[in-house]
Protein backbone atom coordinates (compact mmCIF):
# COMPACT_ATOMS: atom_id res chain seq x y z
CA UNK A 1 -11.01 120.65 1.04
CA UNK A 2 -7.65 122.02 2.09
CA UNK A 3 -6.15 120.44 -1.15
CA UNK A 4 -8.74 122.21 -3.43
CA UNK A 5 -8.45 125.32 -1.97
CA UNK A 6 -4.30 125.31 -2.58
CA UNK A 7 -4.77 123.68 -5.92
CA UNK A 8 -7.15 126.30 -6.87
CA UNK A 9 -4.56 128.98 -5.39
CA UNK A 10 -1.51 127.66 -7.30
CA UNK A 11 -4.04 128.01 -10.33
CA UNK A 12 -4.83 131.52 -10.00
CA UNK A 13 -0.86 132.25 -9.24
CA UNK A 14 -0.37 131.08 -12.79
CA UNK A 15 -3.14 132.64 -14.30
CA UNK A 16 -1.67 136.07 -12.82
CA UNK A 17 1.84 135.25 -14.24
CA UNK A 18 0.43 134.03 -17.74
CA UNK A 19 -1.57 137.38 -17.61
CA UNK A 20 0.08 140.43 -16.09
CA UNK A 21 -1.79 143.61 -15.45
CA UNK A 22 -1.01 146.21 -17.55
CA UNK A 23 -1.21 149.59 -16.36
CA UNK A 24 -2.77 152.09 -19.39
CA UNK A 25 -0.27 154.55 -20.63
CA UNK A 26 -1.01 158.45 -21.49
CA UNK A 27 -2.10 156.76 -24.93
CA UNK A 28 -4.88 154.15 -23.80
CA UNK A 29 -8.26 156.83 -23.72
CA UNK A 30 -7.52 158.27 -27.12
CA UNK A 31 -6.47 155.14 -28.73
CA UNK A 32 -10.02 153.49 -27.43
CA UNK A 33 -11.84 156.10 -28.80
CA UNK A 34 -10.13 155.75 -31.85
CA UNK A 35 -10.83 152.16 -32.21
CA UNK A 36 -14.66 152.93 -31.28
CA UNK A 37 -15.18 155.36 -34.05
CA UNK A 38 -13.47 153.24 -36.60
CA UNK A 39 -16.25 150.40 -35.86
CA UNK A 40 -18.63 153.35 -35.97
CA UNK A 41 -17.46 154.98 -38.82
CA UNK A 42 -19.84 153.07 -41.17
CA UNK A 43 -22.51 153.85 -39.44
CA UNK A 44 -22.18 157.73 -39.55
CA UNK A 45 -21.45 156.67 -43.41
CA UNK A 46 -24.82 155.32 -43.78
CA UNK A 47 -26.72 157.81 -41.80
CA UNK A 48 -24.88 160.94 -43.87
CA UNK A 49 -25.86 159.21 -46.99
CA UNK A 50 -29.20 158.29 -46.05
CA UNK A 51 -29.70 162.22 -45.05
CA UNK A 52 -28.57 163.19 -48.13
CA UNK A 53 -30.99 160.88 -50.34
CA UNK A 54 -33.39 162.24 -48.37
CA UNK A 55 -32.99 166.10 -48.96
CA UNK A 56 -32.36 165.10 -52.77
CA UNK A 57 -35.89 163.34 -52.69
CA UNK A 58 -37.44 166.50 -50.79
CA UNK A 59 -35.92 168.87 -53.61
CA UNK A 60 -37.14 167.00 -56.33
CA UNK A 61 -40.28 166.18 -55.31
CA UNK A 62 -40.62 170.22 -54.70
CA UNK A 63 -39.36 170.91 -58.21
CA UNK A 64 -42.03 168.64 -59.65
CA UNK A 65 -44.60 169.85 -57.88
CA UNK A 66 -43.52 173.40 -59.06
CA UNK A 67 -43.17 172.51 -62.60
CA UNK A 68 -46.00 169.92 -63.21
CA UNK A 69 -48.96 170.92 -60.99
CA UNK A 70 -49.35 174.28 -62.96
CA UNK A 71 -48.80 172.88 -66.47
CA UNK A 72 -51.19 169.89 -65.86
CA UNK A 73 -54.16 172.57 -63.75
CA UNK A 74 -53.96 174.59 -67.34
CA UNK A 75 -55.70 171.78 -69.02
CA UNK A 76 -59.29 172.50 -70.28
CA UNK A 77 -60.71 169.46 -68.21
CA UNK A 78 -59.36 171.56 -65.23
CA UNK A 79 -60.59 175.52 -66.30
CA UNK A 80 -64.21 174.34 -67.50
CA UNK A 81 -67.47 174.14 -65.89
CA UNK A 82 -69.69 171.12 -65.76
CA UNK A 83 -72.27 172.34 -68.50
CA UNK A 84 -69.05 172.29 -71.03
CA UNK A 85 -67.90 168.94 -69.78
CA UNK A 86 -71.65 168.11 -70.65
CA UNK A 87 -71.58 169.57 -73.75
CA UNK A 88 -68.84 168.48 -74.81
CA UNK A 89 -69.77 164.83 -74.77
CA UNK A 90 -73.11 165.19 -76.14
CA UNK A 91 -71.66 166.52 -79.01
CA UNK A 92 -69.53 163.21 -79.26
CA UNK A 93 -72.14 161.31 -78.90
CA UNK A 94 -74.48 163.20 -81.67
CA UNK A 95 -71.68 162.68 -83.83
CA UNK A 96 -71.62 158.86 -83.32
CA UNK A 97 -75.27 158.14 -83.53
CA UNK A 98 -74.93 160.17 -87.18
CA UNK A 99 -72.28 157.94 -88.39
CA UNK A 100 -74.36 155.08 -86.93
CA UNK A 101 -77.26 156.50 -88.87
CA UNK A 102 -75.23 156.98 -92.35
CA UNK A 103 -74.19 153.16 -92.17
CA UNK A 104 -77.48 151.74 -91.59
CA UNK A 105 -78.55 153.49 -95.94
CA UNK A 106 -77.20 151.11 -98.27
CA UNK A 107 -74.90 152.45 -100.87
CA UNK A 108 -75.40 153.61 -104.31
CA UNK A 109 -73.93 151.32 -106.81
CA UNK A 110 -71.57 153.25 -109.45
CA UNK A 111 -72.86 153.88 -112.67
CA UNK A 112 -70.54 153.39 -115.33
């Protein structure tokens, strides 16, 4: 056990040689954060652009609304009442039922 213990100490001697501590200089904080926002730095990217996409979306979907709702609510299917919706199509259909009615007469032959 004796021999472990110094073979394991003679290991961690080298280890400490191969691998000095290095004592952080006036430079070390800033230089960290600097290499933290770099990693980060696409990350902000993303979320400005994705903020930005979404305003743009917000703005036009406010301009349609402002443009189109009030240009398609002037329709007449939007300003009448029920009895002229009603009307409306009867008429269509009276008008179809006559042309049904004028192609059930046979026609005239020309006279020449």
């Amino acid at each position: 056990m004796q021999n472990l213990n110094q073979n394991l100490d003679s290991l961690f001697a080298a280890y400490r040689e191969a691998c000095p501590d290095s004592e952080p200089g006036d430079r070390f904080m800033p230089g960290l954060w600097n290499k933290i926002e770099a990693r980060q730095s696409s990350v902000i990217l993303l979320t400005r652009w994705s903020k930005i996409f979404v305003t743009a979306a917000a703005a036009i979907t406010l301009l349609m609304s402002v443009v189109l709702i009030p240009h398609v609510q002037s329709r007449e299917v939007y300003s009448s009442s029920y009895i002229d919706v009603l009307s409306a199509d009867h008429t269509y259909d009276n008008a179809l039922s006559a042309e049904l009615v004028r192609a059930d007469f046979p026609q005239e032959a020309p006279v020449n």
